[in-house]
Every structure is written in C-alpha cells, then in structure tokens.
Protein backbone atom coordinates (compact mmCIF):
# COMPACT_ATOMS: atom_id res chain seq x y z
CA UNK A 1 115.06 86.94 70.04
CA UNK A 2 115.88 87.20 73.95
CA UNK A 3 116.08 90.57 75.31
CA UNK A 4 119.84 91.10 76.46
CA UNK A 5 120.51 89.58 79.87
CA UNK A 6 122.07 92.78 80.77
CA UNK A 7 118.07 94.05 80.78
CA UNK A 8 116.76 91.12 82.82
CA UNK A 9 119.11 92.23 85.74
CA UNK A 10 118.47 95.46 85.68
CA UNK A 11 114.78 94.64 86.21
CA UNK A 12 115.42 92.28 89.09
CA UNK A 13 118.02 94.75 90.58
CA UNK A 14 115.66 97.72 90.95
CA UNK A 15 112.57 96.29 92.24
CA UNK A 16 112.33 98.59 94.90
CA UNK A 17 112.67 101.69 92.63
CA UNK A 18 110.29 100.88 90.25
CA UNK A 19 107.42 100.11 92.92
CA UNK A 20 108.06 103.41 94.53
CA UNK A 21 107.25 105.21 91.16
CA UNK A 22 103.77 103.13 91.01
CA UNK A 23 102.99 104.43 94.41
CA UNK A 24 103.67 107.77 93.21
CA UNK A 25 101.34 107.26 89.97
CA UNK A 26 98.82 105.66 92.63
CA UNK A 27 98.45 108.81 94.67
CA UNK A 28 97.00 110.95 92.16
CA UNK A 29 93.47 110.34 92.98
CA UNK A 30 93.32 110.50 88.54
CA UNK A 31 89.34 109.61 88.61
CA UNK A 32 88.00 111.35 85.08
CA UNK A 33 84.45 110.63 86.17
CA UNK A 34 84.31 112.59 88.99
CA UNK A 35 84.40 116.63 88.02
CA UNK A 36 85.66 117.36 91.29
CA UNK A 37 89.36 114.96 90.04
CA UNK A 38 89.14 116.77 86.86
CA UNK A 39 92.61 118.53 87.91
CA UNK A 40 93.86 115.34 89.38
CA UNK A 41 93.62 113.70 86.31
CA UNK A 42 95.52 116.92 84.67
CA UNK A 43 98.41 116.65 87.00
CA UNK A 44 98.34 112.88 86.42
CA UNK A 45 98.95 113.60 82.67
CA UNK A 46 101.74 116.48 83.54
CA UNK A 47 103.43 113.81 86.09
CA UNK A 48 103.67 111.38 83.04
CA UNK A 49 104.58 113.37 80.20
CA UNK A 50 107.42 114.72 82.89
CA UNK A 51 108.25 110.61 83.71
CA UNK A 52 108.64 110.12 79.90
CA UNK A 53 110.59 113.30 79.01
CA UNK A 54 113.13 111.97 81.69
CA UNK A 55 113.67 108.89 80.20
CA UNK A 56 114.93 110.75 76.34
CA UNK A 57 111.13 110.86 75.00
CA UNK A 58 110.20 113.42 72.86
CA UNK A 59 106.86 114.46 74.38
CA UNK A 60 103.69 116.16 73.43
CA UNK A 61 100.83 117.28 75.09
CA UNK A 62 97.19 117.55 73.02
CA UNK A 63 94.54 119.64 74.10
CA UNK A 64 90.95 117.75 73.17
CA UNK A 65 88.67 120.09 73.89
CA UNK A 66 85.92 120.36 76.55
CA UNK A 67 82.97 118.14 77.22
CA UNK A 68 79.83 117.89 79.62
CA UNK A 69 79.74 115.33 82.44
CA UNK A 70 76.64 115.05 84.99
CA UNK A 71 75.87 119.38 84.17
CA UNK A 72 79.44 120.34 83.79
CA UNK A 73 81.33 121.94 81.40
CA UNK A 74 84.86 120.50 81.83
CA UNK A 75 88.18 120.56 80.09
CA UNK A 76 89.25 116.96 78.45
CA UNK A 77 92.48 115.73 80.20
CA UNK A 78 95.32 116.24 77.61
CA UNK A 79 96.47 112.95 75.10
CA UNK A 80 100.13 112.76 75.85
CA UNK A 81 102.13 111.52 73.17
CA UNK A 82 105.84 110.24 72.75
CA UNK A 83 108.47 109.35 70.27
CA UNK A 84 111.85 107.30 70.75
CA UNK A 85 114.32 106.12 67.76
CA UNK A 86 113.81 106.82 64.36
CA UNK A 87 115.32 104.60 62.49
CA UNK A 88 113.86 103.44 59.05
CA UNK A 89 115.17 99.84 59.57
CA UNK A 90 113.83 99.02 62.50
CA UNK A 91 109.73 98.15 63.18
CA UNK A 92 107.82 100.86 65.50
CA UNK A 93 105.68 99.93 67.89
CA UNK A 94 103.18 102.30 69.09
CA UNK A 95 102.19 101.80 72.76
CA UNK A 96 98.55 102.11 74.14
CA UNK A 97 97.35 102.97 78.22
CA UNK A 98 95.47 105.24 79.86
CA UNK A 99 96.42 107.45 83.41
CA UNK A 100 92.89 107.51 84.42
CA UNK A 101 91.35 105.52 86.95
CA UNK A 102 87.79 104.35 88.59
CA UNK A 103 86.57 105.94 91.22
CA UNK A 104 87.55 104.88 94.98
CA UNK A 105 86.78 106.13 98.51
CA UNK A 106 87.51 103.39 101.48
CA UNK A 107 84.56 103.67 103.06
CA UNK A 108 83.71 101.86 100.01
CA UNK A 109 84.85 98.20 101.33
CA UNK A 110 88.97 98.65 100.96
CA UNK A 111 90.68 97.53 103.37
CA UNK A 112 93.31 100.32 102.73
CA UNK A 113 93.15 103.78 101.44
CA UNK A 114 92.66 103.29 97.64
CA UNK A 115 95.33 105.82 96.68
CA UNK A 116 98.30 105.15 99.15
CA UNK A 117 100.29 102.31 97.68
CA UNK A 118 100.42 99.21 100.15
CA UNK A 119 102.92 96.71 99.67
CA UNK A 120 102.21 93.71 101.50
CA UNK A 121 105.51 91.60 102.15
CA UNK A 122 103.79 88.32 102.59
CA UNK A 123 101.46 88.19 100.22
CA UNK A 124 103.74 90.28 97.14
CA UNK A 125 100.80 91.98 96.45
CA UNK A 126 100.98 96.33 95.54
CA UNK A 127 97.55 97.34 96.72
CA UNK A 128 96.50 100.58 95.29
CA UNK A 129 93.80 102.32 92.23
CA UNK A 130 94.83 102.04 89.39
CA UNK A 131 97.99 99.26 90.54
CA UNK A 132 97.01 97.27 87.81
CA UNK A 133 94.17 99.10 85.44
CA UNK A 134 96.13 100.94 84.19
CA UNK A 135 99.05 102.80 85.81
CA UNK A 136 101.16 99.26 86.96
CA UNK A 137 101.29 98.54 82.99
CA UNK A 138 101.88 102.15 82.00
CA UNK A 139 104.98 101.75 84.48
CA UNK A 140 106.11 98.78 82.96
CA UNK A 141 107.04 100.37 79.78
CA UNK A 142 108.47 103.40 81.80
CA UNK A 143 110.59 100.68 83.18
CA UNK A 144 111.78 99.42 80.38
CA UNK A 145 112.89 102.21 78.95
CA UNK A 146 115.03 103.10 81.92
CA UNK A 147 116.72 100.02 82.07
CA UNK A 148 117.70 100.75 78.46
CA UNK A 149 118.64 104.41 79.11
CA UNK A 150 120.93 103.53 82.15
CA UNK A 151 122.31 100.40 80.52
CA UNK A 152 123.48 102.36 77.02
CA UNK A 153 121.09 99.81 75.55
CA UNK A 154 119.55 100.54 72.02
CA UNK A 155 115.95 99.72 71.79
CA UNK A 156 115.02 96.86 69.16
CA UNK A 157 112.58 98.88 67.85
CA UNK A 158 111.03 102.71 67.52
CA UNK A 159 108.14 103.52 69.61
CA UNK A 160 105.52 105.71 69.44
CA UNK A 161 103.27 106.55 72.56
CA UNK A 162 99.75 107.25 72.94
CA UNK A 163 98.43 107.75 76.99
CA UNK A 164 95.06 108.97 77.49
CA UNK A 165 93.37 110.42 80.50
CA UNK A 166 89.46 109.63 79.56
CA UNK A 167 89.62 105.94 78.99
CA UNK A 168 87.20 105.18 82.33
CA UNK A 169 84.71 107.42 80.94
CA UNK A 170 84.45 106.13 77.00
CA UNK A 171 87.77 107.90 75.60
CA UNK A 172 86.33 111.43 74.40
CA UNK A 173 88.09 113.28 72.22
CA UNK A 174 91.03 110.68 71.53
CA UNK A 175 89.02 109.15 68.17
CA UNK A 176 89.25 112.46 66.31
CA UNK A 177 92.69 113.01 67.83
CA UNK A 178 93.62 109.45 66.24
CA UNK A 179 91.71 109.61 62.63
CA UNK A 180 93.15 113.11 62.35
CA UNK A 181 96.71 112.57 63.00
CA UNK A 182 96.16 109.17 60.78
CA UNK A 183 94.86 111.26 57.73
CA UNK A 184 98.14 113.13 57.65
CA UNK A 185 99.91 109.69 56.82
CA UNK A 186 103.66 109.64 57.31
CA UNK A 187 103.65 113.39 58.51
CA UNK A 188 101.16 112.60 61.02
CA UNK A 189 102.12 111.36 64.89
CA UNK A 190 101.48 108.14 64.01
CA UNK A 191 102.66 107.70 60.73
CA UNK A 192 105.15 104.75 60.02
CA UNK A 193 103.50 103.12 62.82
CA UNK A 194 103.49 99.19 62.05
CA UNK A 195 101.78 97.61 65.10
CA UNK A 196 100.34 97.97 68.16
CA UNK A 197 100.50 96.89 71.72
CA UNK A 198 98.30 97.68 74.37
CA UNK A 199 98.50 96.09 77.92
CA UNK A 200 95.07 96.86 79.96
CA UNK A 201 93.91 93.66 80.68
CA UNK A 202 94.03 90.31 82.31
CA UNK A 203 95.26 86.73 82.61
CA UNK A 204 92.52 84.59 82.36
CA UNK A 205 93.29 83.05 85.86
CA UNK A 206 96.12 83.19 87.91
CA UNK A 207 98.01 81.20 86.38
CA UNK A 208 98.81 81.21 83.03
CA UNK A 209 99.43 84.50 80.92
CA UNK A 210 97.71 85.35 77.73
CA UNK A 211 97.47 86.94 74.45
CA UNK A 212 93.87 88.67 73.53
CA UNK A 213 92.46 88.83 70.39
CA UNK A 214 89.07 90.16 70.99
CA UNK A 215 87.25 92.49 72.65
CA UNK A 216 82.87 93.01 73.74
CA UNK A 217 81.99 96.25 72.73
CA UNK A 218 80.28 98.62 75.52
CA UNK A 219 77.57 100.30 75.53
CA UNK A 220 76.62 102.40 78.89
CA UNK A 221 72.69 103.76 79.84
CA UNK A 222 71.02 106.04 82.29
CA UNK A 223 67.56 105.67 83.03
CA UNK A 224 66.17 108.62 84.93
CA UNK A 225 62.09 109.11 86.32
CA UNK A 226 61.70 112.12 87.73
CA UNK A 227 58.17 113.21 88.96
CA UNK A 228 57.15 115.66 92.10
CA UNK A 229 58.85 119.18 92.30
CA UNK A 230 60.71 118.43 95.23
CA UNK A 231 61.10 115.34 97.84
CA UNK A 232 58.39 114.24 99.35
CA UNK A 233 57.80 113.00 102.95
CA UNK A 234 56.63 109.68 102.64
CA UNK A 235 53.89 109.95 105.58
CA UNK A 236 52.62 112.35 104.20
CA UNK A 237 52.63 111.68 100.53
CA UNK A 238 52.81 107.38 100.58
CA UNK A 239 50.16 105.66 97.82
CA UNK A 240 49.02 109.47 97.15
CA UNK A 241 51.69 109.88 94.36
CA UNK A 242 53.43 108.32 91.69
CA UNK A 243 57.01 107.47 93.22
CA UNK A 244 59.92 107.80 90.45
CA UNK A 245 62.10 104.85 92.83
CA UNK A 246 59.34 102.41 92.32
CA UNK A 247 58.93 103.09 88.78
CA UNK A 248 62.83 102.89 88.31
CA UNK A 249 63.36 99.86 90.36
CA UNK A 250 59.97 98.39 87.89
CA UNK A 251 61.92 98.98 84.92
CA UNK A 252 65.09 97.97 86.34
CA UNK A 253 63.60 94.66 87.28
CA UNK A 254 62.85 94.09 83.81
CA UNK A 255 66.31 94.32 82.01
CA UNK A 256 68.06 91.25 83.30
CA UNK A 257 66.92 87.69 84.64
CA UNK A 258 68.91 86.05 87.77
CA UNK A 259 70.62 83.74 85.37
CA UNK A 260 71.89 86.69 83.27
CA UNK A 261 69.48 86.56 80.56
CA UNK A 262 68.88 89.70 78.42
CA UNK A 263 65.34 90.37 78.91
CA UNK A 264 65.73 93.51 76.35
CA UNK A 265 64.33 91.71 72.96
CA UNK A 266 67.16 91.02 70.28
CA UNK A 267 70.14 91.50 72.17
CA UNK A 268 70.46 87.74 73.29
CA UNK A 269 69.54 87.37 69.42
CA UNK A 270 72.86 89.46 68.22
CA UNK A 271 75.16 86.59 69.02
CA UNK A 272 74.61 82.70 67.38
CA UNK A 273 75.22 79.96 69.27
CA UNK A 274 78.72 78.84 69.34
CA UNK A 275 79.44 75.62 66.99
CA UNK A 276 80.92 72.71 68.37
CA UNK A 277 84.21 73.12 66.68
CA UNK A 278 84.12 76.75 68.34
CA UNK A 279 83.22 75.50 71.43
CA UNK A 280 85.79 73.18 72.07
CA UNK A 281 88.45 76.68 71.56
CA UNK A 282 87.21 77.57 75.04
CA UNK A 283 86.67 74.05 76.67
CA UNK A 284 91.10 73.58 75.80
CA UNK A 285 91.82 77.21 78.16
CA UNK A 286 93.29 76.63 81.25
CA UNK A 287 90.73 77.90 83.49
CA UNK A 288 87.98 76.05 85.69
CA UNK A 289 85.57 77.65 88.03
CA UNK A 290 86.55 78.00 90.64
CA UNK A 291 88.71 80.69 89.13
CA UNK A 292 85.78 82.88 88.15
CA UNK A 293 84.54 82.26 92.19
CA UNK A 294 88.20 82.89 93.52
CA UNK A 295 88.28 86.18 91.46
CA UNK A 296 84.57 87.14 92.52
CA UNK A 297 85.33 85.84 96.22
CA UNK A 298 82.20 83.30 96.18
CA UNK A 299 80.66 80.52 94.65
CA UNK A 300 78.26 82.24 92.45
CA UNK A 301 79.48 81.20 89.15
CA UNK A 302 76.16 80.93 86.50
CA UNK A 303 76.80 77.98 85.38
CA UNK A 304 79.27 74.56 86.54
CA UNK A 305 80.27 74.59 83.04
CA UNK A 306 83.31 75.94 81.99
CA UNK A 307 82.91 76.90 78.18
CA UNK A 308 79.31 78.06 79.33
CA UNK A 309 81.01 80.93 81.80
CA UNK A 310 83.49 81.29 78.90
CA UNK A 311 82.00 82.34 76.37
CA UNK A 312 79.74 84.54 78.76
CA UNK A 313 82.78 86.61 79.35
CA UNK A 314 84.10 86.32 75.86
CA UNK A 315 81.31 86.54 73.14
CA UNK A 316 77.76 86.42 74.50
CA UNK A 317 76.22 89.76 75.47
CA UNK A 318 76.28 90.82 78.87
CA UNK A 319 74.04 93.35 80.80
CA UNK A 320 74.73 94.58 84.60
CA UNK A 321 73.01 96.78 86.59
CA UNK A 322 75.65 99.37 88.24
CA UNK A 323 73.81 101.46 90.66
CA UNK A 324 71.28 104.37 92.11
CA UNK A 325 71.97 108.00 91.98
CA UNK A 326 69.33 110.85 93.78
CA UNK A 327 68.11 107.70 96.17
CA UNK A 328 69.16 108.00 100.11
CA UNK A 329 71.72 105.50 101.14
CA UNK A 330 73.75 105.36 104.38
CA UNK A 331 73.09 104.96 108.04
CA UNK A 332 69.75 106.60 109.63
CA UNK A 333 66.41 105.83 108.88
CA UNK A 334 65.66 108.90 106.07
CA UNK A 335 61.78 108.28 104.96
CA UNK A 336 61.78 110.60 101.95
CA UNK A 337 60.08 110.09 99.13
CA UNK A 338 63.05 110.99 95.90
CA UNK A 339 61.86 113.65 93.49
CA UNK A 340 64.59 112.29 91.36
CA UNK A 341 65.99 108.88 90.26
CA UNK A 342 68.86 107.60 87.67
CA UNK A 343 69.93 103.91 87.41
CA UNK A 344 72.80 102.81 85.28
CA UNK A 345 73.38 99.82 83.32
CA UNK A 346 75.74 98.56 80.50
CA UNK A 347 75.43 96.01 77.95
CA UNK A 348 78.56 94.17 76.50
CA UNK A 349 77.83 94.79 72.67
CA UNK A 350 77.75 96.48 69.59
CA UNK A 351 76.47 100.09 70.75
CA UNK A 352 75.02 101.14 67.57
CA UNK A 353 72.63 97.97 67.26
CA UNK A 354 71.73 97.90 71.12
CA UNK A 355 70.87 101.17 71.68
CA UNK A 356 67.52 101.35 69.65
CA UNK A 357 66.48 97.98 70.96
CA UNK A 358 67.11 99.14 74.39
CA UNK A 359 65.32 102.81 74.00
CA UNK A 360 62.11 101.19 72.43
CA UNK A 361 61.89 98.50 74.99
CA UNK A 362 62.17 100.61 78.05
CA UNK A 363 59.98 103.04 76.79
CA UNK A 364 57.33 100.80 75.98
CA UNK A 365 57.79 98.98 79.72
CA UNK A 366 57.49 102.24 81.07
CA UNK A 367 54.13 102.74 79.41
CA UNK A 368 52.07 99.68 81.08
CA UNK A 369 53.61 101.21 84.28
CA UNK A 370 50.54 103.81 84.03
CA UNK A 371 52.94 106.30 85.49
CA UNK A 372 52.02 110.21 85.37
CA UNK A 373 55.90 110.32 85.65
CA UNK A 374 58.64 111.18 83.66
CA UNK A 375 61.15 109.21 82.02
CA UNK A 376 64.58 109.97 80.36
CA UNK A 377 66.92 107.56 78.19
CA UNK A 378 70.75 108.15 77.78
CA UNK A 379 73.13 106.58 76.35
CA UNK A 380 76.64 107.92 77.74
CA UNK A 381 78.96 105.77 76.06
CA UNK A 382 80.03 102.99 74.39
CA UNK A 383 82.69 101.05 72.70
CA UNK A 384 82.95 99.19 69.54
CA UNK A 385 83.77 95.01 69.81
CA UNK A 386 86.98 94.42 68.19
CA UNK A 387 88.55 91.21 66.70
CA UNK A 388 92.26 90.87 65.42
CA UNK A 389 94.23 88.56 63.59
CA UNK A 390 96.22 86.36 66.00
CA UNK A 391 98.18 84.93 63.25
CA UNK A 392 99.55 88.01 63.06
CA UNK A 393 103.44 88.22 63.13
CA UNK A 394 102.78 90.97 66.14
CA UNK A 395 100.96 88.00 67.96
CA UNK A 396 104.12 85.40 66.87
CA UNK A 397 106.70 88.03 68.70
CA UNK A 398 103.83 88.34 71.68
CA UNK A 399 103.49 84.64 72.30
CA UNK A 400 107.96 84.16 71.86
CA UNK A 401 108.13 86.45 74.23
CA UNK A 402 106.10 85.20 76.68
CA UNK A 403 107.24 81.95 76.32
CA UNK A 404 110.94 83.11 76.92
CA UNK A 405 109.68 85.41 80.07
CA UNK A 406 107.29 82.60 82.18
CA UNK A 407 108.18 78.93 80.27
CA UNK A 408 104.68 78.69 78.95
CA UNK A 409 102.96 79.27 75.86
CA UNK A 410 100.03 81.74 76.40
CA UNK A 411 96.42 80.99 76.36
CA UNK A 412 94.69 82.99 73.32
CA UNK A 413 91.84 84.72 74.83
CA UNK A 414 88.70 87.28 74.07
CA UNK A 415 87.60 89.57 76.44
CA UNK A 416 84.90 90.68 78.29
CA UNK A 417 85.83 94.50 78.77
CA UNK A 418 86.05 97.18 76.56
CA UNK A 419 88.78 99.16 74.97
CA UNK A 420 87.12 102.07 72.60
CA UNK A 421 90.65 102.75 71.05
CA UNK A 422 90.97 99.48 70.09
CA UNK A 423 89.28 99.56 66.88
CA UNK A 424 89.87 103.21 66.27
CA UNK A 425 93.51 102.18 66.15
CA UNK A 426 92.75 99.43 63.98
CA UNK A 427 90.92 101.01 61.02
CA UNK A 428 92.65 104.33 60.97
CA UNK A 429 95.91 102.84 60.86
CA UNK A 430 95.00 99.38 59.20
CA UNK A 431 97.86 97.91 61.57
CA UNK A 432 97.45 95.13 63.87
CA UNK A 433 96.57 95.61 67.01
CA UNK A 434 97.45 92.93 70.28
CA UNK A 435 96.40 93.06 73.48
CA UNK A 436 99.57 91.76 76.32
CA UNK A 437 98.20 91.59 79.73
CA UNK A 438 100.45 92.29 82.81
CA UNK A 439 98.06 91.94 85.52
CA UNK A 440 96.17 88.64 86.90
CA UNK A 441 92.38 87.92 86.48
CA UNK A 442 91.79 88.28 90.14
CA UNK A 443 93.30 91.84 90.25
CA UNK A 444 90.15 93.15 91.17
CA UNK A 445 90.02 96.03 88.74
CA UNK A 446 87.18 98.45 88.92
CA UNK A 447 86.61 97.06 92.32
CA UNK A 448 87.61 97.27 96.27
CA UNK A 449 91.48 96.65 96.85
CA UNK A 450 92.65 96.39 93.36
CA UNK A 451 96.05 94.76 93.27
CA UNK A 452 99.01 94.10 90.97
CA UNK A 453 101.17 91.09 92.43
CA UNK A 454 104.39 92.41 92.72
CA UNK A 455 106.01 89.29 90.57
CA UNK A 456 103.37 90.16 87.67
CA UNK A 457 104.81 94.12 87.77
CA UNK A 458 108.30 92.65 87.52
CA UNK A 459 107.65 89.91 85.20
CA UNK A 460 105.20 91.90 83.11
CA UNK A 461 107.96 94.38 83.05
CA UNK A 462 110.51 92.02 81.62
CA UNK A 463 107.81 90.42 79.08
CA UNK A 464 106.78 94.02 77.74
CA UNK A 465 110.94 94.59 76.97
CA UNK A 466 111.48 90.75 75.43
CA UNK A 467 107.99 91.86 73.47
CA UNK A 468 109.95 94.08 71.78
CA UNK A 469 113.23 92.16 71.24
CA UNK A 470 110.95 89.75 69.24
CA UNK A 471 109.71 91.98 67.25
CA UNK A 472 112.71 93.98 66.18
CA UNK A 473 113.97 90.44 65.20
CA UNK A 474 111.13 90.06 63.02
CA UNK A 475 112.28 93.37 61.29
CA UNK A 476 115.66 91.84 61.18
C-alpha cells in the first residue's frame, strides 16, 4: 500500500528543516572509541532521546554498565529506547541504528571539518561524520514521524525503537540488554515485536537501491611486541637490540597476500567455493567495476571480474590491516627506536572459529622470528555473520516499497560489514530481521568526507515511511 500523498509532500516541503537537524546530529563529535568523546557520545544519546520525546515517543534511557577501552574504565553510552501506538491490530516494527560514529580529525584527508555539516549545492551532497553511517538514517525515521505528527496522520503500524551508542566499537552491553528484555516475553520492551528493520548500510552502487539479506561476521585483533624498557635512540641502539616495529611489521607481513589471500591457515578454508548456480546470483546484480574503483577513487579493483569482487565483499573472508599505534608518524625526521608496538587487523568471519586459528598461527610465526621480545594477542571484538529469509513477508513490504519510492525493483544483496545486533535480534526474538539501506555505496563511510546525497536523505526518508505503509497492509 502507498504511503498517503499527504506524507510525500510533507517530505519534499521541508527539505531544508530536516537537513538542518542532521547537521545538528553531525556536530556531536559522538566517536565511542575515543575515551576522550566518551561524553560526546552521552550528549549524543540525551540529544536523541530529547528528538524522539518531541515527536510523542515514549522514551527510555538504559544504563549498560561500564567497560575498559585502551586502560580506561569508562561508562557505556546509554541504549535509548522508544515506543509509539499500541494497537493489537496493527504489526510493530521495531527500528534498529546506532548515534555513534568513527573517528575523524581533518588533518586526516577531509576536505572539510568532519563534524560541521557541508551542504554542497551543486553536487546535492551533505558532507559530514556520521551523514550517512548512521545518524542520516536515524533522521530519516525522525522524519517520518514528524511528518505524521504535524499531518494528524496515524502510523500504519506500532514501533518500537532500539538506538545504541557502542555500535563502532562491537555493541557492548546491548546483547544482554536485548536477551534480557526478550526473556520477559510480552512484558518485556520488546515484546509483541513482529519484525525488524534496520537501515545502516549501502546500495550496492549508485544506482540502484537494495534489500540485504546477509551479513560477514567481524572479528577485530591487536597484535602488540613490546621489548626495551623505554625508547631507544636508534644510533645508539641500531642491530644491538631486538626492535618490537620490525618484529610487528614481520608478522604483519605474514597475514595477508597482495591479492587478498588469507595467509592465516583455515580461514580461506571456512568458506566453499561458490556453485555455478550460486554464482550466476551475483553475475545478474547491477554492478560492474568500475563501481568498486569509483567508490575506492582508483582502479585497484582485485580482480576484472565482477562475481569474483562480489562475492569478495559478500561471502568470502576478508582480512585488512588497519594501522600502527606507539610508532612515530608525522613531519620531522624522529630516529627512535619504539619500546612499544600494536597493529590492528580484522577478519570478515565467524569470530569464534577464527580466533584460535589466528592466535596459534601468529604465535607460532612469531617463534621462527628468534625474537627475545614480547608478544601479546587480543581479540577486541567481533560480530556474528547473519543470514535472513528474504522470502520473508517483511522483505515483500521492503521490496513494494521501494519499488513505489524509486520505480525499480531492488537488487537483493549480502554484505560485507558487520552488524553485531543483527543476529542477537534474530534469535532472541525469532523475528525476521531486514536490512533497508538509505545511503549509496560510494558514501564513503568509515572514511575521509563521508557523504549522504541529499536526494538519498529525502528519498530514503520517503522509502523508510512507504516501508511501513506496506507492512501495515500486510497486517490488514
């Protein structure tokens, strides 16, 4: 079913308004990996619950406890949770996002400052952290829910919120939070729930929306040599000392081939090679490469063939090397030798099965290094792969609606990221569980000058509304 026409216009007519509340979401610097945002993220959850409230909500705010990031003992942002409509006719929806965001400074590469809005006119694009992953999305629903107040509209369908402030930095606290409200059944926050829709990812390409299915699960390491007492100057201590960087870049070396082989043994194993009948799923998408190269901003793509790059985003295993910490970086010429090194990786899999191939194979590499060093293994965390049933009539009222909103019908996709929540929503509840991306695949999420096109925002706005027009007529 349509959403009223009444509701498309009052989308179109208050373009303005609604991008001048994502550049007030935007400038909370809401980074939960960085102790020193902790508060930021706080006042990002307070500004929400406040946005929601506002808009005939009933809110609540969860304490989850404390936790320890990089030596500190920190308080978990709060889980803010919503209600709107009760009525035992109609479905309810429970909505999924997080407030938090990746880190950003602008002397990384942006070409703006990461948490000032920019809307350029030409281009339509809202430049900004967290524009599209996940505060532009978040907004969307915040939209639709004022159109609906100010129009006297009644919603198609309840809806039950769930907003998180931890989802950059693997979700803590909000699985217990979600399995313990769950136990409680219908007297529980989420009971009565009868789907779920989450929108915190991506069109494949620029072109074409999509519905997801699937998720890679995540699972996120820390490799750390440590050695000498203190840092070392490196004319005076060069080739008379084990160095922890030259062990760590060693081991480093050794995780990942050019081509984006798993060097790690029996993680390249986890995954059989896709049939021919599965194959051709991913050879029908609309994408090429040259949209994995317009979205990376080069012609580096592995491979020229399309259901190759595919299904290395979709459903082979994955592992990238993400940086340095306790190394000197910057301008000068510093000639110390580090006391200290961590490097970070992640592999796109099933934690639990990774992590013990991944411990015992780094360890033993380590070993024919000869090194009177030390070495450390974390895991920091990970996320479980999830699959759902698109055949689902959540994933009928998904594809309907976007039909109705951009005159195509959606490309069904897996993804490469990870969503802990995901899964945890999807055994605790036993509902099903869709993924409805607002945002385009070259939003640059995670990265320098993320961006949400302004049309997508809009659109995505009026495709998140429809989403739930379809489904109330399922419940019709």
């Amino acid at each position: 079913m349509p959403a009223p026409s009444q509701f498309i216009s009052y989308i179109d007519s208050n373009v303005d308004s609604f991008i001048k509340r994502l550049g007030e979401a935007v400038a909370i610097p809401s980074i939960s990996g960085n102790g020193a945002h902790r508060q930021d993220v706080f006042k990002m959850g307070s500004w929400l619950q406040n946005q929601l409230s506002a808009l005939g909500v009933q809110t609540k705010s969860v304490d989850l406890g404390r936790h320890v990031m990089d030596g500190q003992d920190l308080p978990l942002p709060p889980a803010i949770l919503g209600k709107i409509g009760n009525d035992p006719k109609k479905k309810t929806v429970l909505i999924y996002g997080h407030y938090d965001v990746q880190p950003a400074e602008k002397s990384d590469g942006w070409n703006t400052e990461p948490f000032s809005l920019v809307v350029e006119k030409e281009t339509g694009l809202l430049i900004g952290r967290g524009s599209t992953d996940d505060k532009g999305p978040i907004l969307g629903w915040l939209n639709v829910l004022e159109a609906h107040q100010k129009l006297g509209l009644e919603l198609p369908v309840n809806l039950c919120f769930c907003f998180e402030g931890m989802e950059e930095s693997g979700s803590e606290g909000l699985d217990e939070l979600i399995t313990s409200e769950a136990a409680k059944g219908k007297d529980g926050w989420f009971g009565g729930v009868d789907c779920v829709c989450i929108s915190d990812n991506y069109w494949l390409n620029t072109r074409t929306p999509c519905v997801t299915y699937g998720l890679r699960g995540l699972a996120y390491f820390k490799l750390t040599v440590s050695g000498p007492a203190r840092d070392l100057h490196s004319g005076v201590f060069g080739r008379t000392v084990h160095e922890p960087m030259t062990d760590l870049i060693l081991l480093m070396s050794k995780l990942v081939a050019p081509d984006g082989t798993i060097l790690v043994p029996g993680v390249d194993d986890m995954v059989s090679a896709a049939s021919a009948e599965e194959k051709s799923i991913y050879d029908a998408l609309d994408y090429d490469i040259k949209d994995v190269e317009e979205a990376a901003g080069a012609r580096i793509a592995i491979s020229s063939d399309k259901a190759t790059v595919l299904m290395g985003r979709m459903r082979s295993p994955s592992l990238s090397l993400h940086g340095i910490e306790g190394a000197f970086y910057g301008a000068g010429a510093k000639t110390v030798i580090p006391a200290s090194v961590s490097g970070k990786f992640s592999i796109r899999r099933t934690p639990e099965k990774v992590e013990p191939l991944v411990i015992s194979y780094v360890q033993s590499e380590f070993a024919k290094l000869n090194s009177k060093n030390k070495l450390n293994i974390e895991n920091l965390h990970g996320g479980k792969p999830w699959v759902s049933d698109y055949k689902h009539w959540n994933y009928e009222a998904a594809i309907k609606a976007t039909e109705a909103v951009y005159k195509v019908k959606p490309d069904l996709t897996r993804e490469g990221g990870s969503i802990p929540v995901t899964l945890t929503f999807a055994e605790s509840l036993g509902v099903n569980v869709l993924l409805l991306p607002m945002g385009r695949g070259d939003d640059g999420a995670h990265s320098t000058n993320e961006k949400l096109d302004k049309s997508n925002f809009i659109e995505g706005t009026k495709l998140l509304g429809t989403y739930l027009y379809e489904v109330g007529a399922i419940s019709a």
